[in-house]
Protein backbone atom coordinates (compact mmCIF):
# COMPACT_ATOMS: atom_id res chain seq x y z
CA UNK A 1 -8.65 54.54 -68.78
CA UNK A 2 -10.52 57.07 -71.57
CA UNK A 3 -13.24 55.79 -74.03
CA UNK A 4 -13.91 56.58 -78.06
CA UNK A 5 -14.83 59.82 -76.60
CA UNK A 6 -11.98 60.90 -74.54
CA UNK A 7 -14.14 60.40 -71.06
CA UNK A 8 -12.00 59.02 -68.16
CA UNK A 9 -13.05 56.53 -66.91
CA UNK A 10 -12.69 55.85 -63.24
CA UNK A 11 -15.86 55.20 -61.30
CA UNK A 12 -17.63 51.65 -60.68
CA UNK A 13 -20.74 50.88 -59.14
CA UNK A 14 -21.35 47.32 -58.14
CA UNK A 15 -24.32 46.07 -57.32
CA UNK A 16 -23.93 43.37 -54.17
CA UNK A 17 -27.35 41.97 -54.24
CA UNK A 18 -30.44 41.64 -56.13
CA UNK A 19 -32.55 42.18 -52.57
CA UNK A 20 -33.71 44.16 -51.09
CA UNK A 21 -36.31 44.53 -47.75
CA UNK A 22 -38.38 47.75 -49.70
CA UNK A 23 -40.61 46.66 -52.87
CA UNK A 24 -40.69 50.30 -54.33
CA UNK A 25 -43.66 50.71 -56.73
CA UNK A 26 -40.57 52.14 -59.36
CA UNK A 27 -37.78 49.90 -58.90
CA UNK A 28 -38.96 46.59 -57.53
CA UNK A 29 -42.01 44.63 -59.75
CA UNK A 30 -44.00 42.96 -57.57
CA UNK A 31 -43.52 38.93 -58.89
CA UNK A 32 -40.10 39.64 -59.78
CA UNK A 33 -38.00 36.53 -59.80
CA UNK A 34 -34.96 36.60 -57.46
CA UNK A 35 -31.33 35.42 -58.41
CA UNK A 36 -30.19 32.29 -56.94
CA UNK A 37 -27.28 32.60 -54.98
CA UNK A 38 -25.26 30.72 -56.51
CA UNK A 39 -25.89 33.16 -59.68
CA UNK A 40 -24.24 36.09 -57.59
CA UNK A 41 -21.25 36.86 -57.31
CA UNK A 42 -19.14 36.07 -54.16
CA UNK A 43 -17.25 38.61 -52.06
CA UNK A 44 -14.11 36.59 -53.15
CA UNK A 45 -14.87 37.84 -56.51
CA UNK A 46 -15.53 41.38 -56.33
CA UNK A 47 -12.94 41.72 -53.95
CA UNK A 48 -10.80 40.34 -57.02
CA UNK A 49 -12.37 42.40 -59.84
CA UNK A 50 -12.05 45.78 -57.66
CA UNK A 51 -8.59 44.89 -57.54
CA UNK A 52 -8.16 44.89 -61.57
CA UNK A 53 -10.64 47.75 -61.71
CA UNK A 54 -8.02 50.01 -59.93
CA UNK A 55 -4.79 48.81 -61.43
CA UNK A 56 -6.93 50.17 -64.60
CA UNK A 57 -7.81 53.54 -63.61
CA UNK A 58 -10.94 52.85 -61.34
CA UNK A 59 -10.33 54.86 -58.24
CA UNK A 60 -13.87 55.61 -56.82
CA UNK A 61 -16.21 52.27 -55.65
CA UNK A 62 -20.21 52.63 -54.76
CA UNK A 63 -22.03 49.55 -53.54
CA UNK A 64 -25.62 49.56 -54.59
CA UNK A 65 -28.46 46.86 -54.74
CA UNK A 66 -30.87 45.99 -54.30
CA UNK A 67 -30.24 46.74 -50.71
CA UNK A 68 -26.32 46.40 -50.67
CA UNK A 69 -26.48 46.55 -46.72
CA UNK A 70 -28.64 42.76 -46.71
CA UNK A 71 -25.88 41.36 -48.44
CA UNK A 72 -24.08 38.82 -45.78
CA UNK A 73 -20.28 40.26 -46.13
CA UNK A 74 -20.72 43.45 -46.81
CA UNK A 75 -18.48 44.60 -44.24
CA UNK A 76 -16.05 42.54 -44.78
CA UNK A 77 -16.18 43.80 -48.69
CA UNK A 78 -16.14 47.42 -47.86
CA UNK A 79 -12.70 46.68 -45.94
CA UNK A 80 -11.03 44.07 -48.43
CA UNK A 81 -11.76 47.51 -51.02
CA UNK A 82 -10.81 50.22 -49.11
CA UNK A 83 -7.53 48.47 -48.57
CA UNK A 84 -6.92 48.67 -52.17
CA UNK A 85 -4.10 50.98 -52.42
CA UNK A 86 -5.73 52.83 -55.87
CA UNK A 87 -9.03 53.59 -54.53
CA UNK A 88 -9.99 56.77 -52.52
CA UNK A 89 -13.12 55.83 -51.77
CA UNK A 90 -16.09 53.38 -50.80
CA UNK A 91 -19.39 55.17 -50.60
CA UNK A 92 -22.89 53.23 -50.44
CA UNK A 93 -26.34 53.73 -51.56
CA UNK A 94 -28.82 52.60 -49.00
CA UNK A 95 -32.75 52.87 -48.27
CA UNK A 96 -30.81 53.40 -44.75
CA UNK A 97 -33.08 50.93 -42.56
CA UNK A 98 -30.52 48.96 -41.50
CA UNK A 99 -27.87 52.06 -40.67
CA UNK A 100 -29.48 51.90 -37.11
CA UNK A 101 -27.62 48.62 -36.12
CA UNK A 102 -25.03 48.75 -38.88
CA UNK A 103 -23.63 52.35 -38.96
CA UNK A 104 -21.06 52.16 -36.39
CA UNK A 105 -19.28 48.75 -38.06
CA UNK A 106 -19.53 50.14 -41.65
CA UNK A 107 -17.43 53.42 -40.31
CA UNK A 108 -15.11 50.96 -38.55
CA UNK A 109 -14.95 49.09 -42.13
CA UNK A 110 -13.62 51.99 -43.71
CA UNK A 111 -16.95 53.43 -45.43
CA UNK A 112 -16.38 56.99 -46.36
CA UNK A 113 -19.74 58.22 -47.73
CA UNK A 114 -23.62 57.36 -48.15
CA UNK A 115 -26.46 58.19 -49.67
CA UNK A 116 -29.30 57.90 -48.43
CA UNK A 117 -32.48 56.72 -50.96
CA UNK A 118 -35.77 58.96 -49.35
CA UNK A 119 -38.87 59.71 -52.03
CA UNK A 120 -41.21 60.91 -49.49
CA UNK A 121 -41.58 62.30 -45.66
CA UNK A 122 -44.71 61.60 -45.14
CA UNK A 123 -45.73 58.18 -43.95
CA UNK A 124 -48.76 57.44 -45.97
CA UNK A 125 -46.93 58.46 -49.41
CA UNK A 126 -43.59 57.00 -47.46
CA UNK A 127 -45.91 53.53 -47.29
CA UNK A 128 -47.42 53.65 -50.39
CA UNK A 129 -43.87 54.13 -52.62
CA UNK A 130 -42.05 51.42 -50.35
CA UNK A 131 -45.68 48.75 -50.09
CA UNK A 132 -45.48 48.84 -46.20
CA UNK A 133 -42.43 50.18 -45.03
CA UNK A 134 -42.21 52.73 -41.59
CA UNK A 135 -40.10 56.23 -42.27
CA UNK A 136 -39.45 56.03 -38.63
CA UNK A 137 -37.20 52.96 -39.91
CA UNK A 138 -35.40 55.11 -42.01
CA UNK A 139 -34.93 58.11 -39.82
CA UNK A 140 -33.57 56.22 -36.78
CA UNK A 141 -31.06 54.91 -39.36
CA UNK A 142 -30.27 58.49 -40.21
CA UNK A 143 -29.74 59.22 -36.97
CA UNK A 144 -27.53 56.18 -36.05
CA UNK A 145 -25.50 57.30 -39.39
CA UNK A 146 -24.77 60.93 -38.19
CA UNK A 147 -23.58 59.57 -34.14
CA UNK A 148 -21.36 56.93 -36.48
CA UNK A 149 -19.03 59.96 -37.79
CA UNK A 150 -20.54 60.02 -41.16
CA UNK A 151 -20.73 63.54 -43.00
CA UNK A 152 -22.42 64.95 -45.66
CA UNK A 153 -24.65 62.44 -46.10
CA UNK A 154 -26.49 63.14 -48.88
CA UNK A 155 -30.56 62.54 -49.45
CA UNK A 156 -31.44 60.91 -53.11
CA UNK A 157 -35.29 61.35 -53.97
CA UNK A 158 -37.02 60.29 -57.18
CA UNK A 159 -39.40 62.26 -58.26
CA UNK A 160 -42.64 60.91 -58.81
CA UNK A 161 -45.68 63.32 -60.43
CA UNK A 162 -49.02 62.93 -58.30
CA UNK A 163 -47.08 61.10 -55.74
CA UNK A 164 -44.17 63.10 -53.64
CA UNK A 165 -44.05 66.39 -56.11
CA UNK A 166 -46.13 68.29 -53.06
CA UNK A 167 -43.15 67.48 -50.97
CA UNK A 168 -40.90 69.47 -53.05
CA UNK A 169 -40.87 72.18 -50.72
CA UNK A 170 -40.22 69.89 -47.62
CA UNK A 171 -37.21 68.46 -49.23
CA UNK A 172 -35.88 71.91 -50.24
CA UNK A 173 -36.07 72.53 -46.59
CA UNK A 174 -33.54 69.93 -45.55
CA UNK A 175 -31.04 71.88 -47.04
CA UNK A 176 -31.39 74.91 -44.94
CA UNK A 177 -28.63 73.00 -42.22
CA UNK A 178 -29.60 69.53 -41.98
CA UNK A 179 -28.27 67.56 -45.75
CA UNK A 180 -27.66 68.08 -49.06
CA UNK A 181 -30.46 66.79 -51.42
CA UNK A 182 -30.45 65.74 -55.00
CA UNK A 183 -33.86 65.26 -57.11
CA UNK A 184 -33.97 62.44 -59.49
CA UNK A 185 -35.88 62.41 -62.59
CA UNK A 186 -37.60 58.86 -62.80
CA UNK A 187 -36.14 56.61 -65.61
CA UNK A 188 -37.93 54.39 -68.06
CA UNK A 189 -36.21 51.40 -67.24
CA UNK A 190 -37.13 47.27 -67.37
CA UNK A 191 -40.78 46.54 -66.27
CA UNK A 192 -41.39 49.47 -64.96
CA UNK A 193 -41.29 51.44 -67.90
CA UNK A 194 -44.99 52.52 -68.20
CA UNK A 195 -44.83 53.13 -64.47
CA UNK A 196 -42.21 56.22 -64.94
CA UNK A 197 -43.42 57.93 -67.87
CA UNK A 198 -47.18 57.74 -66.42
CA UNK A 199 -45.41 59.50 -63.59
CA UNK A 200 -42.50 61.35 -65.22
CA UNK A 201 -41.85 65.14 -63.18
CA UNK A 202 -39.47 67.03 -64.62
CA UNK A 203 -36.94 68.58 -62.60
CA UNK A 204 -37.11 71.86 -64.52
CA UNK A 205 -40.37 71.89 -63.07
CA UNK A 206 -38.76 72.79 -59.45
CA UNK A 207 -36.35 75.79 -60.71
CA UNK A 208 -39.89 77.16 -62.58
CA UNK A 209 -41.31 76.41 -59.01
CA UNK A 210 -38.30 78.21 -56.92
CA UNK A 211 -36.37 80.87 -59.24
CA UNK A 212 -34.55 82.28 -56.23
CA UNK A 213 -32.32 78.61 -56.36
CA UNK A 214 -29.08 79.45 -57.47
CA UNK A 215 -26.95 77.82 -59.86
CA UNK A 216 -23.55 76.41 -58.10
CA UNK A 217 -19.77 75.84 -59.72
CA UNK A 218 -19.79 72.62 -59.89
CA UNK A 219 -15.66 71.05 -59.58
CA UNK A 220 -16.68 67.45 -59.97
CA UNK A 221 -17.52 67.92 -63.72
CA UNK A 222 -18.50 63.97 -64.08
CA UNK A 223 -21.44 64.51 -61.46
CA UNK A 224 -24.65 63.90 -62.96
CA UNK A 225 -26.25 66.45 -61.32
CA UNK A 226 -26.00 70.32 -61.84
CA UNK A 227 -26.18 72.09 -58.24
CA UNK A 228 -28.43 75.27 -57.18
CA UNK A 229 -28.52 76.87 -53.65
CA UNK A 230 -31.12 79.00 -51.84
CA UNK A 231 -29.59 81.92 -50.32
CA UNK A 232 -28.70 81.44 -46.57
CA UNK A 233 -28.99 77.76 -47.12
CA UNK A 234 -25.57 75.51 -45.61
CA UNK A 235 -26.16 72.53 -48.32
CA UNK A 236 -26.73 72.40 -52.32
CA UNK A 237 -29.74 71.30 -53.99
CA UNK A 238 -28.85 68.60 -56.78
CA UNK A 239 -30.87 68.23 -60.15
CA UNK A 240 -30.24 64.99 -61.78
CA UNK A 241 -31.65 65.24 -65.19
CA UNK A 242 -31.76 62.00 -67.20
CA UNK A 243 -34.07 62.42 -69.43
CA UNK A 244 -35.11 66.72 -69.91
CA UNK A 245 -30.87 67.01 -69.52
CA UNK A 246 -28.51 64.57 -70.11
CA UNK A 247 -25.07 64.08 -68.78
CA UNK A 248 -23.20 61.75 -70.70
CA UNK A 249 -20.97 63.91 -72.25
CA UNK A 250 -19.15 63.68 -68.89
CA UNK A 251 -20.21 60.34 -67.84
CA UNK A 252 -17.17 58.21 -65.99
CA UNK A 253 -18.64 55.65 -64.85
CA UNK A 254 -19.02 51.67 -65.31
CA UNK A 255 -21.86 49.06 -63.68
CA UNK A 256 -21.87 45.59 -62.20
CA UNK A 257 -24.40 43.77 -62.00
CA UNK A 258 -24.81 41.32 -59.05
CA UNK A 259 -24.76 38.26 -60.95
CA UNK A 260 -21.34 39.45 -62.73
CA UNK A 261 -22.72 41.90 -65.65
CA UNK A 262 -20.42 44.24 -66.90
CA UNK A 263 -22.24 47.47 -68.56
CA UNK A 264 -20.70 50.50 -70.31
CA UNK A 265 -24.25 51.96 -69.59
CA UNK A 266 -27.04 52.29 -67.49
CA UNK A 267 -29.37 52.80 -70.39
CA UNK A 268 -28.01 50.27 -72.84
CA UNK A 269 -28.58 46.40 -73.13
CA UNK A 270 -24.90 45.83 -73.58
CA UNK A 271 -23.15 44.07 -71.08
CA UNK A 272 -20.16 41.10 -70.77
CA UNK A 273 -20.61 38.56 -68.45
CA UNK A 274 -17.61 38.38 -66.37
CA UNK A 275 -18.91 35.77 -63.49
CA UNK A 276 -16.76 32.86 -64.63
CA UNK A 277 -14.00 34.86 -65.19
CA UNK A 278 -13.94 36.86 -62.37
CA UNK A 279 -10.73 35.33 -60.39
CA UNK A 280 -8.45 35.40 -63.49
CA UNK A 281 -6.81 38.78 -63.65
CA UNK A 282 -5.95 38.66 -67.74
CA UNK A 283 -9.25 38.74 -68.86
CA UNK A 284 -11.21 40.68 -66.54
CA UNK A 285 -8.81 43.13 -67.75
CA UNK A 286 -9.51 42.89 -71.05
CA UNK A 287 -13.58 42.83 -70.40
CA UNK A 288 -12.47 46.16 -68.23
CA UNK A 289 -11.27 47.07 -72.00
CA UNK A 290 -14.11 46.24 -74.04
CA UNK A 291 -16.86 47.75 -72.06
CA UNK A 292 -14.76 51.07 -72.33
CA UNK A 293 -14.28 50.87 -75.70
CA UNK A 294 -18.05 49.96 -76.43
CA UNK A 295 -19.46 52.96 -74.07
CA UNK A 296 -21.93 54.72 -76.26
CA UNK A 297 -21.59 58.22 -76.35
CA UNK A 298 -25.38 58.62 -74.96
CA UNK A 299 -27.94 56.88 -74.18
CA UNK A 300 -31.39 56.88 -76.37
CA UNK A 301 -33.88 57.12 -73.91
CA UNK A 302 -34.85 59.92 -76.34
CA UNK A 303 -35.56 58.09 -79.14
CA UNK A 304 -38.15 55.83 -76.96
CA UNK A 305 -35.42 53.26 -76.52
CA UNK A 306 -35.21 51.69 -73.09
CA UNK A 307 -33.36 48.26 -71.54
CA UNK A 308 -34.49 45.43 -70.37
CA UNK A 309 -33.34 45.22 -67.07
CA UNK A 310 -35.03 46.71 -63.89
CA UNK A 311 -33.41 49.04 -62.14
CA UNK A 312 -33.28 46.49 -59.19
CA UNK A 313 -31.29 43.90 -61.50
CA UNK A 314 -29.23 46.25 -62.23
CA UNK A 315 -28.29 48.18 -58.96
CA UNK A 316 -29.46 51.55 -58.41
């Protein structure tokens, strides 16, 4: 499937769940209303709409949340898609707190690939981002994740000025032989809008910061991120540039919500509800369609234009 613009499309992340067991200062408003559950989708139904995704040129899946691993089902999910005969693969995004008892049934399921959501190794900063939450949680998670079989995992970290940027260096580290990382430039997005440009960090900041990274050939030209390397480091440093460098102009990708939202875009209000339609084959194909044919060429976060959704309601 190709849009207005000649971008194919074949990548869809779904979000499973609304919850999550962080409350990240970022992504998570404290007061925000949950969904009811009878507003989310069922595993029935994404099963179903995975299945129409691929017969339409969707070949790559990534389960988000919320937290997608809370999500009762979730491993039954990741098999029901991986048995899809069009996809390649089933990758997660995951604070990772519940890899530790988890890790060794989501292989089983058929789970090729995770990432693993980390802003900060240091426990205070670690506490203060998540309101509460023990990095020992996450690491033992990590750990269970690498005995599972699971490769490459790769660490996600937001960058948040005044908050984690003295960490830079730490993170940098980790790719000496241990993961690869990518740095995230926080997004304006829902709520939390004042929240990320009062603590907006460039990521052009870190090559000023390290000039000895490298720039990397990158082969998987609809990654967000552009790739640099320190020398006599095993794993790549990823720069995911949002706002200071945007990557639409390769952007493949589609979003569902959890409670059945369609979206051509991260960054743009538009979205078809497919919840009620979700079991009938003939129109989720043509909502497939639609959203293709109404992806924007870029988003606007330029112009001072940002959705209405959190990033939580949304799936990160």
């Amino acid at each position: 499937m190709r849009d207005d613009f000649n971008r194919e499309i074949s990548y869809l992340r779904i979000s499973v769940t609304d919850l999550c067991n962080f409350n990240c200062e970022y992504c998570m408003p404290e007061g925000i209303e949950k969904k009811d559950h009878s507003d989310i989708l069922r595993i029935e139904e994404i099963e179903n709409i995975c299945k129409v995704a691929a017969r339409n040129g969707i070949k790559k899946i990534r389960l988000t949340g919320g937290e997608p691993l809370v999500r009762k089902g979730i491993l039954s999910l990741i098999n029901k898609i991986k048995s899809i005969d069009e996809i390649t693969e089933v990758a997660i995004t995951t604070n990772g707190v519940l890899l530790d008892e988890m890790a060794k049934d989501l292989k089983a399921a058929g789970l090729d690939r995770i990432n693993l959501s980390l802003d900060s190794m240091d426990e205070n900063v670690f506490r203060k981002i998540t309101r509460g939450h023990e990095l020992s949680e996450v690491y033992k998670g990590l750990e269970s994740a690498l005995d599972a079989g699971f490769e490459n995992i790769k660490i996600n970290t937001v960058l948040i000025n005044k908050v984690n940027d003295n960490e830079i260096a730490d993170f940098i580290a980790l790719t000496k032989n241990k993961y690869e990382v990518r740095f995230i430039e926080l997004m304006p997005i829902g709520s939390t809008a004042r929240y990320a440009k009062e603590h907006f960090f460039s990521a052009d900041e870190v090559l000023k910061r390290y000039p000895q990274l490298e720039l990397q050939e990158n082969t998987d030209k609809s990654s967000p991120a552009a790739y640099y390397k320190l020398p006599n480091h095993k794993y790549r440093l990823g720069l995911i540039r949002p706002i200071t460098c945007n990557f639409c102009s390769n952007c493949n990708r589609l979003r569902l919500t959890a409670d059945g939202k369609l979206k051509p875009c991260l960054h743009s209000d538009m979205e078809i509800d497919i919840k009620k339609i979700a079991c009938n084959d003939e129109l989720l194909e043509k909502s497939f369609l639609s959203a293709i044919s109404q992806k924007p060429e870029k988003h606007h976060l330029d112009d001072g234009k940002y959705i209405i959704r959190g990033m939580s309601k949304i799936g990160g």
